[in-house]
Protein backbone atom coordinates (compact mmCIF):
# COMPACT_ATOMS: atom_id res chain seq x y z
CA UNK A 1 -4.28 17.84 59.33
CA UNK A 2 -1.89 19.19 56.96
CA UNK A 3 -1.73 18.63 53.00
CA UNK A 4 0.16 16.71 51.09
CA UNK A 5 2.46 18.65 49.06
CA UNK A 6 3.09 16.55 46.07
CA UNK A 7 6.07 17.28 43.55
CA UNK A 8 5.62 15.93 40.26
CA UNK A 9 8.76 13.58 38.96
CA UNK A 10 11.36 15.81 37.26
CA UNK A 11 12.32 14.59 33.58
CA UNK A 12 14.94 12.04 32.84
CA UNK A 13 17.63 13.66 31.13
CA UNK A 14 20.23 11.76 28.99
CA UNK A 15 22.90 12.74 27.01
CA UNK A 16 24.49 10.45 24.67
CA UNK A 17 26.20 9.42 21.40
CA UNK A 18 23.84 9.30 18.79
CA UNK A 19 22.89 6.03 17.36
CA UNK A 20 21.75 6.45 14.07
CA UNK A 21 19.71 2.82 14.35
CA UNK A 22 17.28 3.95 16.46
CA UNK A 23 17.68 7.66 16.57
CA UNK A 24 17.12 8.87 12.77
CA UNK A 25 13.41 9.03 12.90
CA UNK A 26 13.18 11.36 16.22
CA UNK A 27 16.45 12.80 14.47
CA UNK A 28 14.93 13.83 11.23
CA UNK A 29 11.56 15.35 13.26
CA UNK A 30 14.20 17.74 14.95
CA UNK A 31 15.94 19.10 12.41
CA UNK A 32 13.05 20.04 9.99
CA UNK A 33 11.28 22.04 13.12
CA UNK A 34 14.66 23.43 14.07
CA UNK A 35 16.14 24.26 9.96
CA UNK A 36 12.56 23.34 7.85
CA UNK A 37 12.51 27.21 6.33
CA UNK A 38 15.90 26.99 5.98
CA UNK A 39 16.38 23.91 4.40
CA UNK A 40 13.43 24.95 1.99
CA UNK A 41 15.55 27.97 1.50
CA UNK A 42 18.77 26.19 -0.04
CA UNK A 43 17.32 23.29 -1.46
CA UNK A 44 18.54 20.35 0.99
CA UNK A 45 16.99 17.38 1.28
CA UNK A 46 19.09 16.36 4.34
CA UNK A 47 15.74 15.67 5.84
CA UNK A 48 14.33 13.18 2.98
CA UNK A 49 17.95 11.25 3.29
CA UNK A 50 17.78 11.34 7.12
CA UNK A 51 14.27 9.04 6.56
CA UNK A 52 15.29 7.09 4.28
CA UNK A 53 18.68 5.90 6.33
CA UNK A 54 15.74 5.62 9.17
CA UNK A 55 13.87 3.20 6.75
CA UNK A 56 17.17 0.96 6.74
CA UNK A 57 17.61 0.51 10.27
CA UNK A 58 18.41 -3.12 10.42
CA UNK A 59 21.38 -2.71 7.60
CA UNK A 60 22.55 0.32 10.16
CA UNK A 61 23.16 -1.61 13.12
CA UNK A 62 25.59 -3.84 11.32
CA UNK A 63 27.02 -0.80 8.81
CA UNK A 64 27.80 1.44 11.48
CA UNK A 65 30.05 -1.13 13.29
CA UNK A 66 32.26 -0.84 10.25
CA UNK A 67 31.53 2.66 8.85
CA UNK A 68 29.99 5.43 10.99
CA UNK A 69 27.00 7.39 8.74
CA UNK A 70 26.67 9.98 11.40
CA UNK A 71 28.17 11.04 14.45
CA UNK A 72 27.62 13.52 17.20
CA UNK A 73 25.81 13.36 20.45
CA UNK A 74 21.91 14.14 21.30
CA UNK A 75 19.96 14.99 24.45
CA UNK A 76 16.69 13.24 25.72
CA UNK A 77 14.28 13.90 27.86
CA UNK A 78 11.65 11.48 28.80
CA UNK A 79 12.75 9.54 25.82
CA UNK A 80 11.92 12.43 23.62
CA UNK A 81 15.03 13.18 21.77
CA UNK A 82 14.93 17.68 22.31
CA UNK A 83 19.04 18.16 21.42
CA UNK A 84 21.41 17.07 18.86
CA UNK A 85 24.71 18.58 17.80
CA UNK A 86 26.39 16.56 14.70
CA UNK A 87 29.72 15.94 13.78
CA UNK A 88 31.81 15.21 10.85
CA UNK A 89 35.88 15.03 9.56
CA UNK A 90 36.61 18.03 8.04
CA UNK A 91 37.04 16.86 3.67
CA UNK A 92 39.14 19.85 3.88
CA UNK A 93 41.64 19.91 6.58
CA UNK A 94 43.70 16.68 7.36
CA UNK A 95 42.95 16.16 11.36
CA UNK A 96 40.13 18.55 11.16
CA UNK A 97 36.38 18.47 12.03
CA UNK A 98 33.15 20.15 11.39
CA UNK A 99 29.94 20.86 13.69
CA UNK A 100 26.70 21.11 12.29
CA UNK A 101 23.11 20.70 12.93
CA UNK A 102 23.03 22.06 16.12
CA UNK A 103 19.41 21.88 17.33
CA UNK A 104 17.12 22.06 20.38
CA UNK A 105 13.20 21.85 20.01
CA UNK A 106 11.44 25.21 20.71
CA UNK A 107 9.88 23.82 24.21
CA UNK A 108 12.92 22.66 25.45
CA UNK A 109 15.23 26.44 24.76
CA UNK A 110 16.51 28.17 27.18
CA UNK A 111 17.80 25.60 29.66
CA UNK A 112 21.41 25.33 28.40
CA UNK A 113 21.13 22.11 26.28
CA UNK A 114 22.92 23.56 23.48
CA UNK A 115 25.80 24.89 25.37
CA UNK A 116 26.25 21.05 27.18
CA UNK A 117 25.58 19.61 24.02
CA UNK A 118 28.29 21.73 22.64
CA UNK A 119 30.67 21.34 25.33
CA UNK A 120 30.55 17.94 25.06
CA UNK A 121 31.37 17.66 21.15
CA UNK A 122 34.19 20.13 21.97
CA UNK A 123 35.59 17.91 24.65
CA UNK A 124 35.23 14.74 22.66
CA UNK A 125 36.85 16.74 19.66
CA UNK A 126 39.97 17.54 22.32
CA UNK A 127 40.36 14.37 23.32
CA UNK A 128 40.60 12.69 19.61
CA UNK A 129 43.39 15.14 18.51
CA UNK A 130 41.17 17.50 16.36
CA UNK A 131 43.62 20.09 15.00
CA UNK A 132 40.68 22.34 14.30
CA UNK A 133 36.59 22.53 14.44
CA UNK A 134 34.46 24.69 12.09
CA UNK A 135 31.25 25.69 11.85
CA UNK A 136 29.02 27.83 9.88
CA UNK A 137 26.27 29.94 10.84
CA UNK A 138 23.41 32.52 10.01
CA UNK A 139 25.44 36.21 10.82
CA UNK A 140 22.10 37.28 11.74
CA UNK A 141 21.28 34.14 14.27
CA UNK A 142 22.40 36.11 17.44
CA UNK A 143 22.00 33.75 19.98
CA UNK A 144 23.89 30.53 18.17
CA UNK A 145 26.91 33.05 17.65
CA UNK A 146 27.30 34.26 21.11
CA UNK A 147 26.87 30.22 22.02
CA UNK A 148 30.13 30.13 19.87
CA UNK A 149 31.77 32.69 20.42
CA UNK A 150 31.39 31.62 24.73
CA UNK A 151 33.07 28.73 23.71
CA UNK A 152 35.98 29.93 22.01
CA UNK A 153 34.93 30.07 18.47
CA UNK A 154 35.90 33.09 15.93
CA UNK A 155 34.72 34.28 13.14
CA UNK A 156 37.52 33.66 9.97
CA UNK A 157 35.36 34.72 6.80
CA UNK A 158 31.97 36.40 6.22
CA UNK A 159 29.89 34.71 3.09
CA UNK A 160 27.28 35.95 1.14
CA UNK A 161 24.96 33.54 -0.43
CA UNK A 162 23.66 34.11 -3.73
CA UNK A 163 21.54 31.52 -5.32
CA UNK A 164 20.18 31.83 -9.28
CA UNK A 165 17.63 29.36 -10.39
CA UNK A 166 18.17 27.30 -13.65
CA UNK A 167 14.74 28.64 -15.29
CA UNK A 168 16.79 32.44 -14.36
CA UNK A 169 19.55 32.33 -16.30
CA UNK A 170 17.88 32.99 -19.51
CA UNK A 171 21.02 31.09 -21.35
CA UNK A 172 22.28 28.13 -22.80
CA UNK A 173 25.11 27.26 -24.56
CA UNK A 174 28.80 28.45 -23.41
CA UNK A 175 29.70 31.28 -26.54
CA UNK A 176 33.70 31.97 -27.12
CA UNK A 177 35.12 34.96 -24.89
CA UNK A 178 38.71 35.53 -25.37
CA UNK A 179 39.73 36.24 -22.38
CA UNK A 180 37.83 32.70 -21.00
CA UNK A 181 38.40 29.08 -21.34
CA UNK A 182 39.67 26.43 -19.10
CA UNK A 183 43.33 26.39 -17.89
CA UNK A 184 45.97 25.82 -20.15
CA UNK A 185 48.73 23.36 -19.60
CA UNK A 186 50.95 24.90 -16.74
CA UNK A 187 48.62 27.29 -15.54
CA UNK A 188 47.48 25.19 -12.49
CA UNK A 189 49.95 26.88 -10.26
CA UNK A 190 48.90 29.99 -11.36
CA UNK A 191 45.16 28.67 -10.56
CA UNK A 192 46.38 28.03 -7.06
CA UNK A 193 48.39 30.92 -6.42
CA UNK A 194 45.29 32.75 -7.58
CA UNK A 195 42.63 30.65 -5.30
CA UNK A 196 45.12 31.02 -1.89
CA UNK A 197 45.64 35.03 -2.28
CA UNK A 198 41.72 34.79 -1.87
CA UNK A 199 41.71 31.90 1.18
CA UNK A 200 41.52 32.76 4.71
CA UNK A 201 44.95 33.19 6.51
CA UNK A 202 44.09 30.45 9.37
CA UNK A 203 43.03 28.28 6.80
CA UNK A 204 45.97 28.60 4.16
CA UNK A 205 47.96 27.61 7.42
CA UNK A 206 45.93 24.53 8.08
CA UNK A 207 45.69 23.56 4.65
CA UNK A 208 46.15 25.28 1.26
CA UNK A 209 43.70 25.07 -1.49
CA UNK A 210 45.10 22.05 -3.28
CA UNK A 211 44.44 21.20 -7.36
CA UNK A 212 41.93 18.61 -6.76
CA UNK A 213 39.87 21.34 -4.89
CA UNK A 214 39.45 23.30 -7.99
CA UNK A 215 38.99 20.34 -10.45
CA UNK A 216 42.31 20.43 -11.97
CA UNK A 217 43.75 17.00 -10.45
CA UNK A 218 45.05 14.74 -13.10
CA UNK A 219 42.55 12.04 -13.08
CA UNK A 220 39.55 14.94 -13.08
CA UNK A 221 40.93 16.04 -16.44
CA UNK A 222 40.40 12.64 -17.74
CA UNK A 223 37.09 12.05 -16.44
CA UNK A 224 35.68 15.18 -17.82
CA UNK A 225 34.90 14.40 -21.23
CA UNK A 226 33.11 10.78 -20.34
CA UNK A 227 31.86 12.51 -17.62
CA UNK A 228 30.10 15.35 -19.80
CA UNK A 229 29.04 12.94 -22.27
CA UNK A 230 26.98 11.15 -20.08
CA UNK A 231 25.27 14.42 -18.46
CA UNK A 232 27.42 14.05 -15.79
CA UNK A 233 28.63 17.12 -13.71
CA UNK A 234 31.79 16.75 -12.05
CA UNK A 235 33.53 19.91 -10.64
CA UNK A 236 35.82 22.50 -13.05
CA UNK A 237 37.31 25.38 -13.42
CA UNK A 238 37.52 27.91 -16.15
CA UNK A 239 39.78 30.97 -15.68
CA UNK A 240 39.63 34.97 -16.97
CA UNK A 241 42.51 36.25 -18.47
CA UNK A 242 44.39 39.97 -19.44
CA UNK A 243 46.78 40.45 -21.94
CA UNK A 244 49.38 39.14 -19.44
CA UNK A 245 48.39 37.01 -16.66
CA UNK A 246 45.20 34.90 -15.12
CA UNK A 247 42.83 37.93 -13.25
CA UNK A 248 40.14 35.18 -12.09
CA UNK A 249 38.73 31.82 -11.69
CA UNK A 250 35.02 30.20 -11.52
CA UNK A 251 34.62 26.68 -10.13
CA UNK A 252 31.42 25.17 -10.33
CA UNK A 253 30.71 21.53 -8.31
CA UNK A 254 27.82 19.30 -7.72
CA UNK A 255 26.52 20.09 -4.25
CA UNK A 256 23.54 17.25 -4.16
CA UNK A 257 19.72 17.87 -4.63
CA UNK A 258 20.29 19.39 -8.30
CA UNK A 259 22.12 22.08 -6.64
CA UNK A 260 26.07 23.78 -7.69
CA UNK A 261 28.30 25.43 -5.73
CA UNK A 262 29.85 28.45 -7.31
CA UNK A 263 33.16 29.67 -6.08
CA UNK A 264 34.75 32.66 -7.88
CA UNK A 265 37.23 35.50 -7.28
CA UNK A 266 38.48 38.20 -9.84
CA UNK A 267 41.35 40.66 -9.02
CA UNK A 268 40.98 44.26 -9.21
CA UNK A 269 38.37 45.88 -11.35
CA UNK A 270 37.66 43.40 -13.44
CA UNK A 271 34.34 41.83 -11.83
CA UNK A 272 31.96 44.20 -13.79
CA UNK A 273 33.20 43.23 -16.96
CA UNK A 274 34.16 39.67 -16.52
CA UNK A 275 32.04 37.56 -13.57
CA UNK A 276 28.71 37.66 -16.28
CA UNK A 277 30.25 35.65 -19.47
CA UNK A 278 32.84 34.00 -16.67
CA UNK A 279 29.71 32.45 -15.01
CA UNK A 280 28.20 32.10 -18.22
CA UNK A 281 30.40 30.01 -19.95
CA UNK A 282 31.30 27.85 -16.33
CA UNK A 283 27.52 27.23 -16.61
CA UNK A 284 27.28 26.73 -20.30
CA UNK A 285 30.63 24.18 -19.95
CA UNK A 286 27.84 21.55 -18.31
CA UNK A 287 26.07 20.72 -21.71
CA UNK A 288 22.69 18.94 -21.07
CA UNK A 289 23.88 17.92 -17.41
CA UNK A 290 20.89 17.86 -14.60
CA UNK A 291 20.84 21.08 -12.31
CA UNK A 292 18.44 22.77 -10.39
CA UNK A 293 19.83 25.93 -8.90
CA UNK A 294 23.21 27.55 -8.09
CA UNK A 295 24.02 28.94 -5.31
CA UNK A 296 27.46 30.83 -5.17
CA UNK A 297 29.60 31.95 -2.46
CA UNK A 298 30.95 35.23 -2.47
CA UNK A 299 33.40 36.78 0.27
CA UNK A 300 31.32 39.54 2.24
CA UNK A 301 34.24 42.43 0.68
CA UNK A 302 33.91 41.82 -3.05
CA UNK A 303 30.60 44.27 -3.70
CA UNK A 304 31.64 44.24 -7.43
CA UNK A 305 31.56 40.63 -7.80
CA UNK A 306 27.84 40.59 -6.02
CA UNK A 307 26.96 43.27 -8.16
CA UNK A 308 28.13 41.33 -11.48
CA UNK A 309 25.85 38.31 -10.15
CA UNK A 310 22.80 40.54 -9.60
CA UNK A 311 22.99 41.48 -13.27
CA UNK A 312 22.46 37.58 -14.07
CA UNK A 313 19.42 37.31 -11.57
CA UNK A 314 21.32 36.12 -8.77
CA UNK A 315 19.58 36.62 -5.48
CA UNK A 316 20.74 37.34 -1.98
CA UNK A 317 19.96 34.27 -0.04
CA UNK A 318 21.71 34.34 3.64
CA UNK A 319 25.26 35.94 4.81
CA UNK A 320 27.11 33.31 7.08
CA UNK A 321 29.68 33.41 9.60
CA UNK A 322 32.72 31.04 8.60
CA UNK A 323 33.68 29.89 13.01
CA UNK A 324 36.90 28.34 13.83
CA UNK A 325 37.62 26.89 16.94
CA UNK A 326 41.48 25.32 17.84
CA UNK A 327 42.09 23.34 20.82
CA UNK A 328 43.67 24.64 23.65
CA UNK A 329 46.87 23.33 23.15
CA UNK A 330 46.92 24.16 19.55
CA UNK A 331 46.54 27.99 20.43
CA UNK A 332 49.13 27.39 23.09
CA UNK A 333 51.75 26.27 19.95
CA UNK A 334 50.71 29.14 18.04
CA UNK A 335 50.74 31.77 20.48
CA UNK A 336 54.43 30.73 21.03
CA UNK A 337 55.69 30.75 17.71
């Protein structure tokens, strides 16, 4: 008599659009195992809003008919949801779209979900026209950048993260300098010229840093005041001058969760003597505006501007890879011309 050799059932795999109606729950369970530390680490809360959207499901299923909160695609198995890989239109790049969240539970690593799940964004991405996809990740996360880099992504810029906590400044108030101040009428396009030298050739191409970026649109202007009166923090922009010209910029805007984003540049030498009272009075301009922490953005080259930030308690948080990835055809165009 010989034995039964019994094979167990292998798992049901399915990969899918997401549908944020029934999905957010298992959604939000994969993301703080996959990013929990690192969401701790910069102050999200992406997490905390991915529940509550789960706590609305029945308004979803009619609001994403007309709307869609989230999009991207997610892997099951056994109706566990293991995979996701979300994405967005690009705020910055007409035509253009972002890829984030990219996420596989521990258990389930290993077996190429990523790379489908990926491959299957990208091809979606393709077929809709995308001009461009970008990503960021950790410089140091090995594995997700050879994932990227397999699938035709580059790396475009190098970012240090520098966050400063609101009880670490040691400062209120935003004191006279007088080299600093906002921008005068007609310096915009100095502003611009200023922010582009310091943008990343593929993306000046795609799209150049326009006023509104920096918080020098028309209608921004007006809001400000109203805006700061109410404790309000909308984004602007306050500028270092020499005796002859504009030698750096700071713009400061609300990034959610009581957090800022700091962008900054400063030409030549002048970092060391400038980026402290330039941040200072950016920071002072907010009044009695809400804010937790801010965490800045410097390009991975200017050591004197990190430097400058140290001396106000600024803290290395995490360097990132700025990826790019252009469709086929796109690359095709550009290889011609």
């Amino acid at each position: 008599m010989t034995a039964a050799v019994i094979t167990p059932p292998r798992p049901r795999s399915e990969l899918r659009r997401i549908r944020p109606a029934t999905d957010l729950p298992a959604l939000a369970d994969l993301i703080e195992t996959s990013y929990g530390p690192e969401l701790a680490l910069t102050g999200s809360n992406l997490v905390e809003r991915l529940r509550q959207y789960a706590s609305m499901a029945a308004f979803l299923g009619f609001a994403e008919r007309i709307a869609p909160l989230l999009d991207g695609f997610v892997w099951f198995e056994d109706d566990l949801l293991v995979g996701n890989v979300s994405i967005n239109r690009d705020a910055n790049i007409p035509g253009g779209w972002t890829i984030s969240n990219v996420a596989v539970l521990p258990a389930y690593r290993g077996r190429g979900i990523a790379g489908r799940l990926m491959d299957t964004a990208l091809a979606y991405l393709d077929d809709a026209s995308a001009r461009c996809v970008r990503l960021q990740v950790r410089s140091d996360n090995e594995p997700a950048v050879t994932l990227y880099r397999h699938r035709g992504f580059a790396v475009y810029e190098t970012i240090q993260e520098m966050r400063l906590a609101r009880y670490d400044l040691g400062y209120s108030g935003s004191p006279h300098h007088p080299q600093i101040g906002p921008p005068r009428l007609g310096e915009a396009k100095e502003v611009l010229q200023l922010a582009r030298q310091h943008q990343p050739d593929v993306l000046r191409e795609l799209q150049p840093i326009r006023r509104s970026d920096l918080g020098l649109g028309l209608w921004q202007r007006i809001l400000w005041l109203p805006a700061q009166a109410l404790g309000l923090t909308i984004p602007h922009t306050l500028v270092a001058r020499s005796s002859r010209s504009l030698v750096g910029y700071a713009h400061l805007e609300p990034m959610g969760s009581g957090t800022l984003g700091l962008k900054m540049h400063l030409t030549g030498d002048h970092a060391p003597q400038l980026a402290p009272p330039l941040v200072r009075a950016t920071v002072g301009k907010l009044g009695n505006a809400s804010w937790a922490q801010i965490v800045a953005e410097v390009a991975d080259q200017e050591t004197d501007l990190m430097a400058a930030l140290q001396t106000l308690g600024f803290a290395p948080l995490r360097k990132l890879y700025g990826m790019i990835w252009e469709p086929p055809r796109r690359s095709r165009r550009r290889a011609v011309s």
